[in-house]
PDB file of N, CA and C in Angstrom:
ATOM      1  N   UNK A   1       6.408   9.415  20.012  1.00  0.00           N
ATOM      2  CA  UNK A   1       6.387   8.934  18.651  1.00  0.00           C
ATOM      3  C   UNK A   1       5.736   9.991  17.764  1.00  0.00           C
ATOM      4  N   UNK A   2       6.790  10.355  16.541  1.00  0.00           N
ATOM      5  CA  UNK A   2       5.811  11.326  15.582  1.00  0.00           C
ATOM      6  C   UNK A   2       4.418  10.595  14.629  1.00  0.00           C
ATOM      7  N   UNK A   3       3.512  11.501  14.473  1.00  0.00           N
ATOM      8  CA  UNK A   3       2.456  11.025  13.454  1.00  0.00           C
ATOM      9  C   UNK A   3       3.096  10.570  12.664  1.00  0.00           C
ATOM     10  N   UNK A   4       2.430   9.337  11.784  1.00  0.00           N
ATOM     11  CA  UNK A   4       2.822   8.387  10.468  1.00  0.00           C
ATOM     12  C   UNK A   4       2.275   7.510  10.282  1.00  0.00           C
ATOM     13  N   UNK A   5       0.957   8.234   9.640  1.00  0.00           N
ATOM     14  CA  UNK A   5      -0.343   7.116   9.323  1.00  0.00           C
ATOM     15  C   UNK A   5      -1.143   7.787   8.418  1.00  0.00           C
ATOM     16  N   UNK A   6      -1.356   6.627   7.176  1.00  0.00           N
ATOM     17  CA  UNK A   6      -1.944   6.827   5.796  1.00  0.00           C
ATOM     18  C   UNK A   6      -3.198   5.757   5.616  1.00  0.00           C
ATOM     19  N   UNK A   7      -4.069   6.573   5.420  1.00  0.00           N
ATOM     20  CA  UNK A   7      -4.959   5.693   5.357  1.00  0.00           C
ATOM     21  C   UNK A   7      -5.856   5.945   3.360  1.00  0.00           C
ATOM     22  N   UNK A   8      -5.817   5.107   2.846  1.00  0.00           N
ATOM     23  CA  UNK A   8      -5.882   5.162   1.146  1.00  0.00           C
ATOM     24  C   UNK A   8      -6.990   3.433   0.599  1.00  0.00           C
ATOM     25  N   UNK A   9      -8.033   4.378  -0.317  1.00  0.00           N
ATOM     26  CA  UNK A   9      -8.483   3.014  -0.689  1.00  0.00           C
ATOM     27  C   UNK A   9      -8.250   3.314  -2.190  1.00  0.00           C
ATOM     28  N   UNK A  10      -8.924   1.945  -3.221  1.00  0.00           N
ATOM     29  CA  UNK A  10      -7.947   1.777  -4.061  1.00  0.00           C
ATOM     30  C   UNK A  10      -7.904   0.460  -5.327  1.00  0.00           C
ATOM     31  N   UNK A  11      -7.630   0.393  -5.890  1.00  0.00           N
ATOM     32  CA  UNK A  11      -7.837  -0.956  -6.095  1.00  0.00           C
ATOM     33  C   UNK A  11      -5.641  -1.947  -6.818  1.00  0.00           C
ATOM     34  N   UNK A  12      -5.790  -2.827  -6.014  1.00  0.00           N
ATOM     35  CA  UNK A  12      -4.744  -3.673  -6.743  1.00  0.00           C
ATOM     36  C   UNK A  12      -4.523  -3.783  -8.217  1.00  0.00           C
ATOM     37  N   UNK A  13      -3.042  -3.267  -8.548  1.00  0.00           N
ATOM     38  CA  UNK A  13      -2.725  -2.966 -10.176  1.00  0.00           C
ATOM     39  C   UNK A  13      -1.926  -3.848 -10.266  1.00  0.00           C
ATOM     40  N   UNK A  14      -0.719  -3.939  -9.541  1.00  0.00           N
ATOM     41  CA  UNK A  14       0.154  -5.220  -9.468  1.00  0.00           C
ATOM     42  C   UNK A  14       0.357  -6.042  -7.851  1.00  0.00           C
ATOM     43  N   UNK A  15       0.622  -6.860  -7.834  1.00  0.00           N
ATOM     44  CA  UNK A  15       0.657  -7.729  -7.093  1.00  0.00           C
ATOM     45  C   UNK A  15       1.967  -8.293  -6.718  1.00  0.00           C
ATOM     46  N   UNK A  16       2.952  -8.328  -6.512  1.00  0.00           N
ATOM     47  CA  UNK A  16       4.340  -9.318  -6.460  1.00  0.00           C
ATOM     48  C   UNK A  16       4.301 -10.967  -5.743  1.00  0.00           C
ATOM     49  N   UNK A  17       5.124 -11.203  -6.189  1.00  0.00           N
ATOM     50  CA  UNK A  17       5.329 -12.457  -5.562  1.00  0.00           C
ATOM     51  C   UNK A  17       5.862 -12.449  -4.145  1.00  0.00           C
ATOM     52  N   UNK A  18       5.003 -13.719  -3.653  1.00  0.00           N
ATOM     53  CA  UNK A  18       5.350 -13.853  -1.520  1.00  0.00           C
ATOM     54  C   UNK A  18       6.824 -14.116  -2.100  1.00  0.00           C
ATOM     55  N   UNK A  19       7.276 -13.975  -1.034  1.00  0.00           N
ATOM     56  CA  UNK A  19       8.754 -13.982  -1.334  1.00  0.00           C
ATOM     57  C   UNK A  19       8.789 -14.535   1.064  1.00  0.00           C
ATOM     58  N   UNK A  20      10.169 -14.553   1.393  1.00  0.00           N
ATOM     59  CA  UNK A  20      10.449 -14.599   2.887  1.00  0.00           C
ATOM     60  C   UNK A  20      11.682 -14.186   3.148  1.00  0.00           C
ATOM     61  N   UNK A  21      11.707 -13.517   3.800  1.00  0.00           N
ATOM     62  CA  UNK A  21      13.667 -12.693   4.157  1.00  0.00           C
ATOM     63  C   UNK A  21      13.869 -13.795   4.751  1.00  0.00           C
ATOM     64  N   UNK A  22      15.196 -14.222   5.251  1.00  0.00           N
ATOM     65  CA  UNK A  22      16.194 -14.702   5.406  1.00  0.00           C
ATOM     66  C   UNK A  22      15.656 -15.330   6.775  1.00  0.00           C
ATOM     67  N   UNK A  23      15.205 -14.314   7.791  1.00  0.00           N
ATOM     68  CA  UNK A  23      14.226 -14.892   9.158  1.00  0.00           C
ATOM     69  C   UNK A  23      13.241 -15.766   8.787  1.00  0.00           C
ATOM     70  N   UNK A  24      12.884 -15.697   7.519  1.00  0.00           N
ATOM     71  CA  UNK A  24      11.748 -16.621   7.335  1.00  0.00           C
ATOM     72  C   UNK A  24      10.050 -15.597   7.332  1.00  0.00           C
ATOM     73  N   UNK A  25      10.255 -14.339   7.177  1.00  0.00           N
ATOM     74  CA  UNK A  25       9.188 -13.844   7.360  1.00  0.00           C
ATOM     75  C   UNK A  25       8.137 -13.410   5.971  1.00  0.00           C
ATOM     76  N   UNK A  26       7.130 -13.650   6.095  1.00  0.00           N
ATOM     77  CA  UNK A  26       6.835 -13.516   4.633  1.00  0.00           C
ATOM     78  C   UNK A  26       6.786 -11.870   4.038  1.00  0.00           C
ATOM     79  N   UNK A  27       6.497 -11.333   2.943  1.00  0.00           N
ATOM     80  CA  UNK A  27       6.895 -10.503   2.556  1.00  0.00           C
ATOM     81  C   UNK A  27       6.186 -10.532   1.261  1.00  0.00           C
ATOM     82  N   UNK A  28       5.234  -9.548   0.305  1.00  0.00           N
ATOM     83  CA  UNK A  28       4.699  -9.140  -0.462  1.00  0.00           C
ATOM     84  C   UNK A  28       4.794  -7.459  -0.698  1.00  0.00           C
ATOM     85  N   UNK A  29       5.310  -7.155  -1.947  1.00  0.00           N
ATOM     86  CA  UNK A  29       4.782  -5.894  -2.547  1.00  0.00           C
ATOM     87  C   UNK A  29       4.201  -5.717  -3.426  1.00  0.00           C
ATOM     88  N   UNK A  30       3.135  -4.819  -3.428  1.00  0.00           N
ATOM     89  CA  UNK A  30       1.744  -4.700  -4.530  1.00  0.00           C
ATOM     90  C   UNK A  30       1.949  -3.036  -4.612  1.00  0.00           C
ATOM     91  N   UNK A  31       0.358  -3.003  -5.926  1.00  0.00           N
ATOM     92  CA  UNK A  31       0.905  -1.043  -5.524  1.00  0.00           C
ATOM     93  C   UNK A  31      -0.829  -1.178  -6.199  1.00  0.00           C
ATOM     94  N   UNK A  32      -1.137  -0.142  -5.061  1.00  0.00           N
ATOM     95  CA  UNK A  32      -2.667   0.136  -5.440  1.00  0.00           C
ATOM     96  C   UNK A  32      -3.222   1.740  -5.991  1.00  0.00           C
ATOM     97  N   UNK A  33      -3.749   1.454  -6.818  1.00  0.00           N
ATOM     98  CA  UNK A  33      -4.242   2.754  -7.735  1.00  0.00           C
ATOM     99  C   UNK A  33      -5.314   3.560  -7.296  1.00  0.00           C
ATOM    100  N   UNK A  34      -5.164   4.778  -6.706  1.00  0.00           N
ATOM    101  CA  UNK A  34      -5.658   5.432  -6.190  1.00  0.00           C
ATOM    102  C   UNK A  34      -6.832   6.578  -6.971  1.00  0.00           C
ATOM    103  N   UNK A  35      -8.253   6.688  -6.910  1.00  0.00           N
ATOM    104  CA  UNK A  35      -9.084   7.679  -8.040  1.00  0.00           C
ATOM    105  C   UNK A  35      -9.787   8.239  -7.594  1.00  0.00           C
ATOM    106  N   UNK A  36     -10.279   9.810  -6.995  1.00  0.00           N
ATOM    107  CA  UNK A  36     -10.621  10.560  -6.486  1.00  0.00           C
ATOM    108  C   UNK A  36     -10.789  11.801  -6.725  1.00  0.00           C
ATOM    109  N   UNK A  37     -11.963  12.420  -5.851  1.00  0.00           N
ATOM    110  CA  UNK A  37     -11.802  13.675  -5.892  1.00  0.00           C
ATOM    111  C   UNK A  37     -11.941  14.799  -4.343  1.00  0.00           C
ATOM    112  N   UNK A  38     -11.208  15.538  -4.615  1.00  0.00           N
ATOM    113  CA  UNK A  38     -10.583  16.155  -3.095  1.00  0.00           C
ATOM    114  C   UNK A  38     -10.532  17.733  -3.492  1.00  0.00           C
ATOM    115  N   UNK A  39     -11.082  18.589  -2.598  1.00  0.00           N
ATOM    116  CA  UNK A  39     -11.505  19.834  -2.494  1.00  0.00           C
ATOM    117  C   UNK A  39     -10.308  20.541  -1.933  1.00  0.00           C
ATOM    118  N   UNK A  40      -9.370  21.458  -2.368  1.00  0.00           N
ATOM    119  CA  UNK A  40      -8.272  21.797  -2.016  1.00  0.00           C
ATOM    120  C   UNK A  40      -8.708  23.411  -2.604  1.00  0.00           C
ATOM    121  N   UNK A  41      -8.177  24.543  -1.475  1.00  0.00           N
ATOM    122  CA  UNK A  41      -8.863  26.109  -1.192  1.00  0.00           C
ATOM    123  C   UNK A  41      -9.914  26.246  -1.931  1.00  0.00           C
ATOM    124  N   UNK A  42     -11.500  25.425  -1.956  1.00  0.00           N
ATOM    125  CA  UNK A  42     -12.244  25.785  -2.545  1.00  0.00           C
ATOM    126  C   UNK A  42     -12.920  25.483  -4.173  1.00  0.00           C
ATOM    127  N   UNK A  43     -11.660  24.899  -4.476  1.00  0.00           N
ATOM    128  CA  UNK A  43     -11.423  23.977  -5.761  1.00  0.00           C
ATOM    129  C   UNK A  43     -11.711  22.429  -5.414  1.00  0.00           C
ATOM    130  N   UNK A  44     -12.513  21.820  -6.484  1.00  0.00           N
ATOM    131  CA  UNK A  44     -12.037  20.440  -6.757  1.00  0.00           C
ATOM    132  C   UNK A  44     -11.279  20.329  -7.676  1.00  0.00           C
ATOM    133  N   UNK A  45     -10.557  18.898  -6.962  1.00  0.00           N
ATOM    134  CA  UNK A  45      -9.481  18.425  -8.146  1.00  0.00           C
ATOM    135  C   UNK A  45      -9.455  16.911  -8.305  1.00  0.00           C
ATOM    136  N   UNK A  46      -9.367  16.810  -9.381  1.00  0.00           N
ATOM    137  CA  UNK A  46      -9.289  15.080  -9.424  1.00  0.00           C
ATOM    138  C   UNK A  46      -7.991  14.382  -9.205  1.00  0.00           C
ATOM    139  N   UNK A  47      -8.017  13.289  -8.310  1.00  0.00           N
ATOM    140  CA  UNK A  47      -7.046  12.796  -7.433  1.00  0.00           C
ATOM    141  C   UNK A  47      -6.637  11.464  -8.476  1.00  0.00           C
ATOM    142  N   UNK A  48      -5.611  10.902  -9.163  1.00  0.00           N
ATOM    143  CA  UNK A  48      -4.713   9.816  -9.468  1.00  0.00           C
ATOM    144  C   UNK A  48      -3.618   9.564  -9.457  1.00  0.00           C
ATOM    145  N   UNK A  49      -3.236   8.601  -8.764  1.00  0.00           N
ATOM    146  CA  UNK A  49      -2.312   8.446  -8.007  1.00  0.00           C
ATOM    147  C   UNK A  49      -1.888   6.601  -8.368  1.00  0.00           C
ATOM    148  N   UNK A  50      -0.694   6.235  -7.976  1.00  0.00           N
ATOM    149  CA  UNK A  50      -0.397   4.758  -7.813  1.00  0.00           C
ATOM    150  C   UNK A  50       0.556   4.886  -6.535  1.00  0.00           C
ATOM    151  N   UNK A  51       0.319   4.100  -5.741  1.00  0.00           N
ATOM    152  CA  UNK A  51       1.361   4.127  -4.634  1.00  0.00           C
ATOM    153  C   UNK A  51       2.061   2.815  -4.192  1.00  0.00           C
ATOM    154  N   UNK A  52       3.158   2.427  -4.042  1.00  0.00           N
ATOM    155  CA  UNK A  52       3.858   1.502  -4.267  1.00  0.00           C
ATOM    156  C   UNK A  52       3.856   1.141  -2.551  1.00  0.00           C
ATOM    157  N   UNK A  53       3.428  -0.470  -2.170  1.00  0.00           N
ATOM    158  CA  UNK A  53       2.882  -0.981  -0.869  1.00  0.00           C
ATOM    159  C   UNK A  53       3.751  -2.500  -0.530  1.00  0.00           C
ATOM    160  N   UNK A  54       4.032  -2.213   0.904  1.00  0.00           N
ATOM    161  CA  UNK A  54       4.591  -3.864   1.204  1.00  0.00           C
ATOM    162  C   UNK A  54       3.962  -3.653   1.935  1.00  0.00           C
ATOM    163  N   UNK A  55       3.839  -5.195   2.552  1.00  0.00           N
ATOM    164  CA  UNK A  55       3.533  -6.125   3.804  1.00  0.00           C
ATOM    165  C   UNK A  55       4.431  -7.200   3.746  1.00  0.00           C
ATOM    166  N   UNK A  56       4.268  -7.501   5.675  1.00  0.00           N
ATOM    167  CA  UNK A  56       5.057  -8.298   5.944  1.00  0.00           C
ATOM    168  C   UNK A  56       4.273  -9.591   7.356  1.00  0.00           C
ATOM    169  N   UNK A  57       4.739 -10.657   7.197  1.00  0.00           N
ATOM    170  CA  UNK A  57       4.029 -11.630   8.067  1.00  0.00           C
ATOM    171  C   UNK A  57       3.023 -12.087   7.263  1.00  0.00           C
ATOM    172  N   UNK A  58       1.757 -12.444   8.485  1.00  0.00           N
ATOM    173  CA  UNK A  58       0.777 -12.941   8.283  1.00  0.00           C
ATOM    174  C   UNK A  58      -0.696 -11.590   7.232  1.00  0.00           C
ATOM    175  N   UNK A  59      -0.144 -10.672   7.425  1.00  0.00           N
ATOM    176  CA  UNK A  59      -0.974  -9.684   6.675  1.00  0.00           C
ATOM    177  C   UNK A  59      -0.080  -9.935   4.607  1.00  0.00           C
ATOM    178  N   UNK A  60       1.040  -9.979   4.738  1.00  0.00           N
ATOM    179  CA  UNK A  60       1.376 -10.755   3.413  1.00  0.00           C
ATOM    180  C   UNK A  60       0.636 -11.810   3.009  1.00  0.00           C
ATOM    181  N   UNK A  61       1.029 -12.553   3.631  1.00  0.00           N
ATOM    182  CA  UNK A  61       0.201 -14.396   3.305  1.00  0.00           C
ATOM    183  C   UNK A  61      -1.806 -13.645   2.901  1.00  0.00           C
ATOM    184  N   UNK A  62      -1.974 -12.968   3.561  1.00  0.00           N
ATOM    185  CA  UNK A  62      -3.266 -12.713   3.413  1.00  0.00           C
ATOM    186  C   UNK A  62      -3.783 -11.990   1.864  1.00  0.00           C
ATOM    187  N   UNK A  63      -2.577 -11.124   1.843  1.00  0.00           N
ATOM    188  CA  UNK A  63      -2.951  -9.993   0.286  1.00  0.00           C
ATOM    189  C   UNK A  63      -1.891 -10.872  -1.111  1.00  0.00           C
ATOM    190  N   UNK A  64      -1.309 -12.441  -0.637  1.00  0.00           N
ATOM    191  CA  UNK A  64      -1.025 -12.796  -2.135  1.00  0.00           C
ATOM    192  C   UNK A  64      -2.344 -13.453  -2.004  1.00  0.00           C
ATOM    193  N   UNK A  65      -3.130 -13.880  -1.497  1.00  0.00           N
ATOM    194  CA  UNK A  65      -4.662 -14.514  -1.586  1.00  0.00           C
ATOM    195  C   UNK A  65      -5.359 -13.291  -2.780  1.00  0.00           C
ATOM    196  N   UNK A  66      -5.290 -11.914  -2.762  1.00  0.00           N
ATOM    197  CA  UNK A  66      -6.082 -11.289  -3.486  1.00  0.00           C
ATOM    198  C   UNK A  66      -5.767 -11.218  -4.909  1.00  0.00           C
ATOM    199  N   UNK A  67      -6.870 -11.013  -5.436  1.00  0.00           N
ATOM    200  CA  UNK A  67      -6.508 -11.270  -7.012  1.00  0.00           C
ATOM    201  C   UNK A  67      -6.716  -9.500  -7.381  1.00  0.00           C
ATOM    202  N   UNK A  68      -6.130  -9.121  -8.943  1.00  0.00           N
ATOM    203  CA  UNK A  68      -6.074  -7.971  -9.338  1.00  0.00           C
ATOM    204  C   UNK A  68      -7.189  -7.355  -9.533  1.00  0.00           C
ATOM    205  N   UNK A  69      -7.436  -6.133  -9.055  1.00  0.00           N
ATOM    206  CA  UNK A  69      -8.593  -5.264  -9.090  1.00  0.00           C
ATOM    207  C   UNK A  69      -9.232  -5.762  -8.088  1.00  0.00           C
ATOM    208  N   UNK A  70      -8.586  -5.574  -6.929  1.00  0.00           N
ATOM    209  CA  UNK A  70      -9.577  -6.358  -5.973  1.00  0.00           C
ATOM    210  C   UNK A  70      -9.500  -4.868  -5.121  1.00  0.00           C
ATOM    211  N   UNK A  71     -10.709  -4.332  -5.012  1.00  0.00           N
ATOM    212  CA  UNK A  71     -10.623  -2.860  -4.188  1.00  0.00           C
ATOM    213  C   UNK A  71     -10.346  -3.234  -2.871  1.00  0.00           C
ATOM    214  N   UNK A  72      -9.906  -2.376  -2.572  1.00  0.00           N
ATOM    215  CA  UNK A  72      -9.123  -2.506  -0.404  1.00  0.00           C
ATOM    216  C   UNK A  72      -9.322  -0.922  -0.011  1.00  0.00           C
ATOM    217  N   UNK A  73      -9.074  -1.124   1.596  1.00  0.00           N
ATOM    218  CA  UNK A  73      -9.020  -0.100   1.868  1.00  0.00           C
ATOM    219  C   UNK A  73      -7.817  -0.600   3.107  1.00  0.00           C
ATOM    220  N   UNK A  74      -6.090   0.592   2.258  1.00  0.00           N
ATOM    221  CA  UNK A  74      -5.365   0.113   3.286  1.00  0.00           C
ATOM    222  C   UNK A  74      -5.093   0.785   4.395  1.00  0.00           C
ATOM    223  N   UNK A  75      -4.358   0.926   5.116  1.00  0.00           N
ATOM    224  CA  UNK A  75      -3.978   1.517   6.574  1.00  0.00           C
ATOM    225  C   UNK A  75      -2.413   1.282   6.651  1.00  0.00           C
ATOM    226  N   UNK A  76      -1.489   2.274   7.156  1.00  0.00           N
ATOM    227  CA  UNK A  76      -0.044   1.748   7.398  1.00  0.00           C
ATOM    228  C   UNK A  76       0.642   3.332   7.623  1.00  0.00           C
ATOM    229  N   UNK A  77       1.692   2.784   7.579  1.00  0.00           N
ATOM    230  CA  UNK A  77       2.954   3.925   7.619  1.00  0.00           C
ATOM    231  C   UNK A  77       3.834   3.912   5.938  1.00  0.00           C
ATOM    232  N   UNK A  78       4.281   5.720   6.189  1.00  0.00           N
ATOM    233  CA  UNK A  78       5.618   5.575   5.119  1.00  0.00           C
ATOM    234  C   UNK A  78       6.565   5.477   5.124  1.00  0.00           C
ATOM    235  N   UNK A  79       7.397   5.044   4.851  1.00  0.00           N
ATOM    236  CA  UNK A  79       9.094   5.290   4.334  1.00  0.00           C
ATOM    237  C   UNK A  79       9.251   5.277   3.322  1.00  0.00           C
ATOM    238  N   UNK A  80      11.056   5.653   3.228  1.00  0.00           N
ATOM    239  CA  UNK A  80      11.664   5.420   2.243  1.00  0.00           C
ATOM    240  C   UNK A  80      11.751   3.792   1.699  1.00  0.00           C
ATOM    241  N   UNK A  81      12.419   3.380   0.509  1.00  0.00           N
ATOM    242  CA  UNK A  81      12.098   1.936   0.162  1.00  0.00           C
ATOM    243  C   UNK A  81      13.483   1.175   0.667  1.00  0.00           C
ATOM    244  N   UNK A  82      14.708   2.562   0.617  1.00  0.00           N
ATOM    245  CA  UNK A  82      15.367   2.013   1.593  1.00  0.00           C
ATOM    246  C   UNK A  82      16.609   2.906   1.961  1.00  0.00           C
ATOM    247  N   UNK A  83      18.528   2.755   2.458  1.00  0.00           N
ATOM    248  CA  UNK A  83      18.588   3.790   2.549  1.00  0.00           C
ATOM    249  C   UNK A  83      19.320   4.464   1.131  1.00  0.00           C
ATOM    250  N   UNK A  84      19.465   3.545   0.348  1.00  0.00           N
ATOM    251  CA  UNK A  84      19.826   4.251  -1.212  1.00  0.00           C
ATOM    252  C   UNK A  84      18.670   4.368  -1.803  1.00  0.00           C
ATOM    253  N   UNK A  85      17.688   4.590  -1.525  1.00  0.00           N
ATOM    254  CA  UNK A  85      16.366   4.567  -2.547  1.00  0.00           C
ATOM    255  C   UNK A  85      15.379   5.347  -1.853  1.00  0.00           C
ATOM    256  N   UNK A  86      15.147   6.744  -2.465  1.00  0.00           N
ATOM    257  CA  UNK A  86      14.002   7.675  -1.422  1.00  0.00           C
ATOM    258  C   UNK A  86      12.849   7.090  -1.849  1.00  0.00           C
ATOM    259  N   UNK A  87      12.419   6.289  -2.820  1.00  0.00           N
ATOM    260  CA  UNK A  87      11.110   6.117  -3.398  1.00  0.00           C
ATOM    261  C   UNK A  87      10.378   5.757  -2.054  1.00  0.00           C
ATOM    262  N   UNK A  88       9.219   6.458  -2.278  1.00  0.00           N
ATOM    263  CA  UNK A  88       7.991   6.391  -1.451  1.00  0.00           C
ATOM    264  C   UNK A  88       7.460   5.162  -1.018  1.00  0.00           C
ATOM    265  N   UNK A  89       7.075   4.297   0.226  1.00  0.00           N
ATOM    266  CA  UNK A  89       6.387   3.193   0.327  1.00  0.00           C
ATOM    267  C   UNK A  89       5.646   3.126   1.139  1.00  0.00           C
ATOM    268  N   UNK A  90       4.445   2.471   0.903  1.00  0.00           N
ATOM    269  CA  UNK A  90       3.391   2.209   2.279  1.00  0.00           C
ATOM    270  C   UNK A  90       3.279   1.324   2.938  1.00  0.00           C
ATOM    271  N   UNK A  91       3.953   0.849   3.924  1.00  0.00           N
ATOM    272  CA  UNK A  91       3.944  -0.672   4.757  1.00  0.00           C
ATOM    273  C   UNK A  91       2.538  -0.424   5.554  1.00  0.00           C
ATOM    274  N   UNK A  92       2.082  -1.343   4.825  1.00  0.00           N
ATOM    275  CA  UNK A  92       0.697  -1.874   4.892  1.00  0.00           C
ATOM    276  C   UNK A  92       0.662  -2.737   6.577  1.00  0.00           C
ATOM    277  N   UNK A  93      -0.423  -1.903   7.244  1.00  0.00           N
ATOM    278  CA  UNK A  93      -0.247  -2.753   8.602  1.00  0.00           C
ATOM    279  C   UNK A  93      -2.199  -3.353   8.372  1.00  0.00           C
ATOM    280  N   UNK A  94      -2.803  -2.770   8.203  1.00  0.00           N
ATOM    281  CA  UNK A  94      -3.620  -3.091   7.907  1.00  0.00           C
ATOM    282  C   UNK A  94      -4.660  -3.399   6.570  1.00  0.00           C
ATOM    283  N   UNK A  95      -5.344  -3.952   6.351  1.00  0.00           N
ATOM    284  CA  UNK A  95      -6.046  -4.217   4.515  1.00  0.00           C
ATOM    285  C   UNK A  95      -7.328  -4.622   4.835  1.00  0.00           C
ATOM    286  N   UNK A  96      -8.841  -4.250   4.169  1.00  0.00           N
ATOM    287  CA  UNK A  96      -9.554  -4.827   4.256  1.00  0.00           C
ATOM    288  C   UNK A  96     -10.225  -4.407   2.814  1.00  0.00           C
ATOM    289  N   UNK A  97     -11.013  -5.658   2.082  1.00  0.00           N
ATOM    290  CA  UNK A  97     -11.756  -5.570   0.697  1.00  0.00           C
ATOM    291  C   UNK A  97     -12.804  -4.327   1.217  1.00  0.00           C
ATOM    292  N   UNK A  98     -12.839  -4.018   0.116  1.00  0.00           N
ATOM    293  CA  UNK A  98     -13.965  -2.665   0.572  1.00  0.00           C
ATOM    294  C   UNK A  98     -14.884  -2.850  -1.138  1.00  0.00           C
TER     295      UNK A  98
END
């Protein structure tokens, strides 16, 4: 298996609605705003960012519980959003309030 793991904290900007595919599985996308600073050849630079996030199952059911601006620190993999759409996504395998 190749590396494919992002780990980003952050705080909730939008939130979507639980929604359930067709299996019945639950399903949430949020996108958390990223603010930092990160030392790149010797330089700092200030880091802002928004990154666009699903979950799925019981880790969904868990993050429509959170309300906006609620800081996290997530954990997951990327893909594409799908195969007509390169946009960037983070399937959130893990979340915890930080």
């Amino acid at each position: 298996m190749e590396c494919n793991r992002t780990i980003i904290c952050g705080k909730i900007v939008k939130l979507g609605v639980l929604r359930y595919t067709p299996a019945g599985v639950a399903v949430i996308e949020f996108t958390v705003s990223h603010v930092s600073r990160q030392k790149e050849a010797g330089l700092v630079r200030q880091i802002i960012l928004d990154i666009f996030a699903v979950a799925l199952g019981q880790l969904a059911l868990t993050i429509a519980k959170f309300k906006i601006d609620s800081r996290v620190k997530l954990t997951g993999f990327l893909n594409r959003k799908s195969h007509m759409n390169p946009q960037l996504v983070l399937h959130a395998e893990h979340i915890e309030l930080i």
